[in-house]
Protein backbone atom coordinates (compact mmCIF):
# COMPACT_ATOMS: atom_id res chain seq x y z
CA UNK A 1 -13.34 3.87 -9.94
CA UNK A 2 -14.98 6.88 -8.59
CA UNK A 3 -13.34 9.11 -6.85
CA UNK A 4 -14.01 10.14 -2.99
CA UNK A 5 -13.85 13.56 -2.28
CA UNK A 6 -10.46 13.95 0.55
CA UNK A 7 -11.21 16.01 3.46
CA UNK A 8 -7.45 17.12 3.71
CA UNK A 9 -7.82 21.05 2.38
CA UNK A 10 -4.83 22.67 1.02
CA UNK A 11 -3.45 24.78 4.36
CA UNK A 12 -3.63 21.53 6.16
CA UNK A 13 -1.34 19.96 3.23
CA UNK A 14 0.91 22.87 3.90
CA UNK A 15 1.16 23.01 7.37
CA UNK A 16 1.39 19.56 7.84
CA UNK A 17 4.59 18.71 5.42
CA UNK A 18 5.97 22.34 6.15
CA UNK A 19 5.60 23.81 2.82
CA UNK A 20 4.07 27.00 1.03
CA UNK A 21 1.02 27.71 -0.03
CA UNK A 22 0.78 30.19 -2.29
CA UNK A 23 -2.88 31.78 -2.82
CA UNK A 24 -6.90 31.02 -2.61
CA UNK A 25 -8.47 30.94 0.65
CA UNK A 26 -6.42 27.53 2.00
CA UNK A 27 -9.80 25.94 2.43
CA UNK A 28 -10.16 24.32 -0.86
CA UNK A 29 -10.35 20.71 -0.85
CA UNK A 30 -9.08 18.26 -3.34
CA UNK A 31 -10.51 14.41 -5.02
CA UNK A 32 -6.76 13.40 -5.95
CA UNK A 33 -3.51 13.34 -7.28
CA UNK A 34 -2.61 13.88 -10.74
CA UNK A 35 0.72 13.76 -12.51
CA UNK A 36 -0.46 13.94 -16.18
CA UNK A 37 -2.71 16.96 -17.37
CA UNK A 38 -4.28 14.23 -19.82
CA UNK A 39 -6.04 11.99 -17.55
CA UNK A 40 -6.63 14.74 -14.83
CA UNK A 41 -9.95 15.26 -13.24
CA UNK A 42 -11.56 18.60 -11.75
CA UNK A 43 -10.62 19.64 -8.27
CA UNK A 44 -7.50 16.93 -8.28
CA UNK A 45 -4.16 18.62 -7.58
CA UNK A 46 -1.84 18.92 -10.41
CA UNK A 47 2.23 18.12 -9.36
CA UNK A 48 4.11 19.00 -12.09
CA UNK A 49 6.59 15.85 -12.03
CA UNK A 50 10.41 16.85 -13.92
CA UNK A 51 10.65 13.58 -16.14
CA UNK A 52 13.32 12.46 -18.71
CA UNK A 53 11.69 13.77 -21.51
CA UNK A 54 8.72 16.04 -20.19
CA UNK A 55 8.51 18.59 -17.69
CA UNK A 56 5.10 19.21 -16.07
CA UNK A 57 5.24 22.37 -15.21
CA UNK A 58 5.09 22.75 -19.29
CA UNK A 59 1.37 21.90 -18.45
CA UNK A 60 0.39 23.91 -15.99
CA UNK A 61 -2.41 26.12 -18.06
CA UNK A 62 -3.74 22.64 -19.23
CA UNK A 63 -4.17 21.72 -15.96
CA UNK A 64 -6.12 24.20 -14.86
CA UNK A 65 -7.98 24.59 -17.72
CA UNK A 66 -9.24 21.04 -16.79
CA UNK A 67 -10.09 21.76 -13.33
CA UNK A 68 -7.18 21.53 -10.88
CA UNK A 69 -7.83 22.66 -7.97
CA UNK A 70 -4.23 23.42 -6.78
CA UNK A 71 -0.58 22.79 -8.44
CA UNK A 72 2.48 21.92 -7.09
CA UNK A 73 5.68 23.88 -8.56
CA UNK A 74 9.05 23.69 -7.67
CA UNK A 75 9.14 27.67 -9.07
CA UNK A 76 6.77 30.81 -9.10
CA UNK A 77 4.17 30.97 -11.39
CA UNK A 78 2.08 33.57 -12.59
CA UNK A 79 -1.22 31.75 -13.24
CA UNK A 80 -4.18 32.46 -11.62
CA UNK A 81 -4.79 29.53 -9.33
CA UNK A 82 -3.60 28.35 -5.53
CA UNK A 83 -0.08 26.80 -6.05
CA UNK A 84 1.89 24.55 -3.36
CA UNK A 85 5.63 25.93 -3.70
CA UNK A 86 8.33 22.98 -3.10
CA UNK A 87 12.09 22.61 -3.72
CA UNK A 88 11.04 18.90 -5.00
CA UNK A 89 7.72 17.42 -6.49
CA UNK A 90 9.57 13.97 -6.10
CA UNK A 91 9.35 14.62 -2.40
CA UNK A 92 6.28 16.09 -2.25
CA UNK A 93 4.57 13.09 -3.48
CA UNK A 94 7.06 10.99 -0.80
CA UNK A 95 5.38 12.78 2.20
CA UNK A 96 2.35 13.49 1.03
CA UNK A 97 2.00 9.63 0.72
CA UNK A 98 3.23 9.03 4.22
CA UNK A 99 0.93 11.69 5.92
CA UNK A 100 -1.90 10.19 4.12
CA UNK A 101 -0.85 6.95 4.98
CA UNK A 102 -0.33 7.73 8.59
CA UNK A 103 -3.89 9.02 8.91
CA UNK A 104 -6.12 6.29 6.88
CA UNK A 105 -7.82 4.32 9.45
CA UNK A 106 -8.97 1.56 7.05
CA UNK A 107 -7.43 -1.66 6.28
CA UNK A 108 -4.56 -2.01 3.60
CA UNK A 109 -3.78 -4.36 1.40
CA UNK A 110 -0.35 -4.86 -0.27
CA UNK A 111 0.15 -7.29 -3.12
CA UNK A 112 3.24 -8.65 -4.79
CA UNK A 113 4.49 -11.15 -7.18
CA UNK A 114 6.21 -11.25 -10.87
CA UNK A 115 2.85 -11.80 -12.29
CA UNK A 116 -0.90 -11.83 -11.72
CA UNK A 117 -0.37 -8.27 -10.10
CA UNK A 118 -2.77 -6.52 -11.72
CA UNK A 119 -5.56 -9.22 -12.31
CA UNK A 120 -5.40 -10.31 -8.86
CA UNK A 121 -5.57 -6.64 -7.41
CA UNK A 122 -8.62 -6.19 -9.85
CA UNK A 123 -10.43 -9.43 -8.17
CA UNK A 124 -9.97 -8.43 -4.75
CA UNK A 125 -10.84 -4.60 -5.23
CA UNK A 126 -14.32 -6.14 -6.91
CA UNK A 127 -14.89 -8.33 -3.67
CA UNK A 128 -14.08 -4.93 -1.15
CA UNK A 129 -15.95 -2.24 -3.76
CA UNK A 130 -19.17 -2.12 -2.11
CA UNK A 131 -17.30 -0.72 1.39
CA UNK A 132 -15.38 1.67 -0.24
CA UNK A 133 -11.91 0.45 -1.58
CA UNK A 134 -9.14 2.57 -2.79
CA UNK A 135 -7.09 0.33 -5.59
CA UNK A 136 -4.22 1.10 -7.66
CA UNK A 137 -4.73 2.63 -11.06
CA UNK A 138 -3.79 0.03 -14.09
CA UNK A 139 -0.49 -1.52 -12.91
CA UNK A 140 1.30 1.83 -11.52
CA UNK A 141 3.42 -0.28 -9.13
CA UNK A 142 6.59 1.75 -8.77
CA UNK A 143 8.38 4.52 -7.12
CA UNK A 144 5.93 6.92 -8.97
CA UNK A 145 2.67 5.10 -8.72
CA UNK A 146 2.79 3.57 -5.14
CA UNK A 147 3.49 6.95 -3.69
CA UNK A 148 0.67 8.59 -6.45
CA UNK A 149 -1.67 6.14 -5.02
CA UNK A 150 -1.20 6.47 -0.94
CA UNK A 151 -1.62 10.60 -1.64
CA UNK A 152 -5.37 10.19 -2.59
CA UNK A 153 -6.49 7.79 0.25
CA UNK A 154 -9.12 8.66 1.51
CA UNK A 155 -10.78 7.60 5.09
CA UNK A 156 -13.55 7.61 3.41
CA UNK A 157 -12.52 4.34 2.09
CA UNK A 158 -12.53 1.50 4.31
CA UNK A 159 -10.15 -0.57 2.01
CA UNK A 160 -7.00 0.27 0.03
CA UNK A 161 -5.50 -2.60 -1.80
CA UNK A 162 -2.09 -1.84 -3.41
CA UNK A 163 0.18 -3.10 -6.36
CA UNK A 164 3.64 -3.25 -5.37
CA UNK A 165 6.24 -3.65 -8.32
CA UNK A 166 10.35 -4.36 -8.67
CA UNK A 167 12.74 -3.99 -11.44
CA UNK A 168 15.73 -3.35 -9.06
CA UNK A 169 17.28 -5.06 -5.51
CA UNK A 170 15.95 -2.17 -2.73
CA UNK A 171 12.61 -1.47 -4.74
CA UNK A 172 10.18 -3.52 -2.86
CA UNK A 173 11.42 -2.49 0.72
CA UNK A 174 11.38 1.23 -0.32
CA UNK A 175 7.63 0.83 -1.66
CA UNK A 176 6.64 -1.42 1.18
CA UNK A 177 7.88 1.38 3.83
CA UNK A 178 5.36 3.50 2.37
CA UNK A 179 2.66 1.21 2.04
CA UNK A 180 2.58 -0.39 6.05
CA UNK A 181 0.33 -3.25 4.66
CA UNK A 182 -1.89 -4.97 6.97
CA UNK A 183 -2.24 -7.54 4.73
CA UNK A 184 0.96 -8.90 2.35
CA UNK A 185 0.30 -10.77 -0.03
CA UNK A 186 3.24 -12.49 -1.84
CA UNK A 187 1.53 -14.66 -5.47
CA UNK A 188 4.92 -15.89 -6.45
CA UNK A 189 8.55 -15.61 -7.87
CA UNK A 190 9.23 -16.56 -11.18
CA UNK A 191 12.28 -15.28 -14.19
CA UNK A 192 11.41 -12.14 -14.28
CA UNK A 193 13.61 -8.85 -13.79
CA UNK A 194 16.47 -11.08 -14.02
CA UNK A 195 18.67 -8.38 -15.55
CA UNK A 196 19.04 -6.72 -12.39
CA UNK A 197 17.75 -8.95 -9.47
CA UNK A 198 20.49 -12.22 -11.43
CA UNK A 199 18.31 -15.26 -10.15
CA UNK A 200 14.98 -17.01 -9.13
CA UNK A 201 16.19 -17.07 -5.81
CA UNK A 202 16.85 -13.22 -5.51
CA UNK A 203 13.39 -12.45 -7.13
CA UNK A 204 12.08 -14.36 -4.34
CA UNK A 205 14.30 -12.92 -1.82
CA UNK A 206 13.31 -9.07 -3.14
CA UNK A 207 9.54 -10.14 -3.19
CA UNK A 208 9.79 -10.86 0.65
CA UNK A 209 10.86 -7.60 1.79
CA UNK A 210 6.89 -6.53 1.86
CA UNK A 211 6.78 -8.97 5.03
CA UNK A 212 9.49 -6.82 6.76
CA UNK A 213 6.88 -3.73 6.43
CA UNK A 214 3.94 -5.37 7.33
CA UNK A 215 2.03 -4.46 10.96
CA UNK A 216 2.96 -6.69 13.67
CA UNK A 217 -0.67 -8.13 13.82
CA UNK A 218 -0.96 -8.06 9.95
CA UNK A 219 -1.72 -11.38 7.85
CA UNK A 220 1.01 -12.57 5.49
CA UNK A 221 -0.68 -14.28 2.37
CA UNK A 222 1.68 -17.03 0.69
CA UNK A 223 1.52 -19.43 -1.78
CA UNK A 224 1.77 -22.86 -0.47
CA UNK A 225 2.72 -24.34 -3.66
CA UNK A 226 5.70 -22.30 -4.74
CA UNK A 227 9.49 -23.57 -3.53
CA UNK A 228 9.40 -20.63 -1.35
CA UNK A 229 6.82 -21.16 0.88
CA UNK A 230 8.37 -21.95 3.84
CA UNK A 231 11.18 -18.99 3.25
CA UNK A 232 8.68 -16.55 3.04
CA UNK A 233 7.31 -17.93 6.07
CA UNK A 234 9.86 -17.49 7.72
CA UNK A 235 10.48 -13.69 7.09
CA UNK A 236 7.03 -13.42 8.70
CA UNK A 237 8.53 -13.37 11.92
CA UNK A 238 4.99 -15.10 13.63
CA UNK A 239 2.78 -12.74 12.34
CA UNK A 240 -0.44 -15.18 10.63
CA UNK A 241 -0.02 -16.72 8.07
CA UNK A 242 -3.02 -17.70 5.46
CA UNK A 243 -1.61 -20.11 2.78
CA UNK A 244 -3.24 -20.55 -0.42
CA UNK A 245 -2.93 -22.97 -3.98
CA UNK A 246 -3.35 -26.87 -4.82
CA UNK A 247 -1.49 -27.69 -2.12
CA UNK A 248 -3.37 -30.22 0.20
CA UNK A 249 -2.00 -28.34 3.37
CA UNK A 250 -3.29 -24.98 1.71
CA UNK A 251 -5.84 -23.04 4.33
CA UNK A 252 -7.48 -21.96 0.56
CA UNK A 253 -7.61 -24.64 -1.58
CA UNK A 254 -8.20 -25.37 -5.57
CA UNK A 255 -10.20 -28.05 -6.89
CA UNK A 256 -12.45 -29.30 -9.18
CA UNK A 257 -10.86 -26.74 -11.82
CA UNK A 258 -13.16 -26.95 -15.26
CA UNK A 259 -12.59 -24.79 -18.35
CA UNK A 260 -15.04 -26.33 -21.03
CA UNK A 261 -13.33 -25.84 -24.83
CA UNK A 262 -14.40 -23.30 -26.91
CA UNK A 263 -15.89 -21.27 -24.07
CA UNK A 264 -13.96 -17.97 -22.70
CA UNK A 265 -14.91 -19.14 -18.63
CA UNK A 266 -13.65 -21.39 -16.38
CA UNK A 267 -15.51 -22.78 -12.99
CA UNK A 268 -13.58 -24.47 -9.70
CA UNK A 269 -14.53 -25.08 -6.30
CA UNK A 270 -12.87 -22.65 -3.32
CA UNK A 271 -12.45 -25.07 -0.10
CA UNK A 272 -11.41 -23.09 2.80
CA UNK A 273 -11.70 -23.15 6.77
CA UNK A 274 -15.12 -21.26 7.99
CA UNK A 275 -12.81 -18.98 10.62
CA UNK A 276 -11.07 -17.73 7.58
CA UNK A 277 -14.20 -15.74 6.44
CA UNK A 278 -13.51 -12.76 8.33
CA UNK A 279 -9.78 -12.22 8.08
CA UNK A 280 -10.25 -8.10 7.62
């Protein structure tokens, strides 16, 4: 996914979330967001994240030395590049996210589920590509990725579609506060993070907390098939609802499903109302 430049420079970032900026001219601008020195790209601003077992302010010269235009520090530093000074990265990242959030004036898409996450986040950023869409990277779904991924929108982008993941009762309300979807899609509840969330029904019950966050005049997506169809429904408090599966009643429908043996594709018919063409 290429990267679109963000036309946020660094003295807005200050002023904005009330923070200092320390050196440079203030008018530098930046791509994105980067947490790990490994995978960052020139001009992307470095935050230098306190983990369990790494600290990333040991990698600040590595960072620049691969471009960064900026890092954020919760210390002084005596390198030779513009640094954003803050008590907490953590939080930095938190608001950052929100103030980006709050000023993207495209269309965004959240997507839950215990599986298909990914895959179906892939399918829908390849349909939304060509008009600039802003996706999740791999399957960073959590308290560190969501917020990692609303910090480099970009309204250059006209779409955003965005993972949201659980391993703990709270977790998807938290993420889907920060995200405001327009669109919520829910793909299902299955056994999964039953360590912590005990049950089916509690997986199901976490999973609908996106619908809470969603706009007033957003779309809930559901699946029509699962037992919790008309629960999540429900929790949509009116807002639209598009329903989708095998389901006769589905407003997307299945059929005709054909996977030939021995060959790695698969071929089905998508039967669907004509007004539904248009839903962004």
């Amino acid at each position: 996914m290429s990267k679109n430049k963000n036309d946020l420079s660094l003295s807005t970032i200050a002023k904005e979330l009330d923070i200092q900026l320390v050196g440079g001219t203030g008018n530098e601008t930046f791509n994105g967001i980067s947490i790990d020195s490994r995978t960052l790209e020139p001009n992307d601003i470095f935050v230098a994240l306190k983990g369990p077992s790494n600290d990333g302010h040991d990698y600040l010269i590595e960072a620049k030395e691969k471009g960064a235009i900026a890092l954020v520090v919760e210390k002084d530093i005596s390198i030779d590049k513009p640094y954003i000074l803050v008590k907490d990265c953590y939080k930095f990242l938190d608001h950052l996210a929100k103030y980006q959030r709050d000023i993207f004036t495209g269309k965004v898409i959240g997507l839950t589920g215990s599986n298909g996450k990914t895959t179906t986040k892939e399918i829908i950023y390849s349909m939304l590509q060509k008009d600039g869409c802003h996706k999740t990277k791999g399957n960073k779904n959590n308290h560190i990725g969501v917020p990692l991924t609303l910090s480099s929108l970009s309204n250059d982008y006209k779409y955003a579609v965005i993972e949201i993941g659980t391993n703990s009762p709270g977790e998807i309300s938290n993420l889907s506060s920060k995200v405001e979807p327009d669109v919520a899609l829910i793909l299902n509840a299955a056994a999964s993070h039953l360590e912590k969330l005990d049950s089916v029904e509690k997986v199901a019950k976490e999973k609908g907390y996106i619908l809470e966050h969603l706009h007033k005049d957003g779309i809930a997506v559901l699946p029509r098939d699962s037992e919790f169809f008309f629960y999540w429904k429900e929790r949509s408090e009116g807002r639209r609802i598009i329903s989708f599966g095998f389901h006769q009643d589905s407003d997307i429908r299945l059929s005709n499903i054909q996977r030939p043996p021995l060959k790695n594709e698969i071929s089905f018919d998508i039967n669907y109302a004509e007004k539904l063409l248009n839903v962004l």
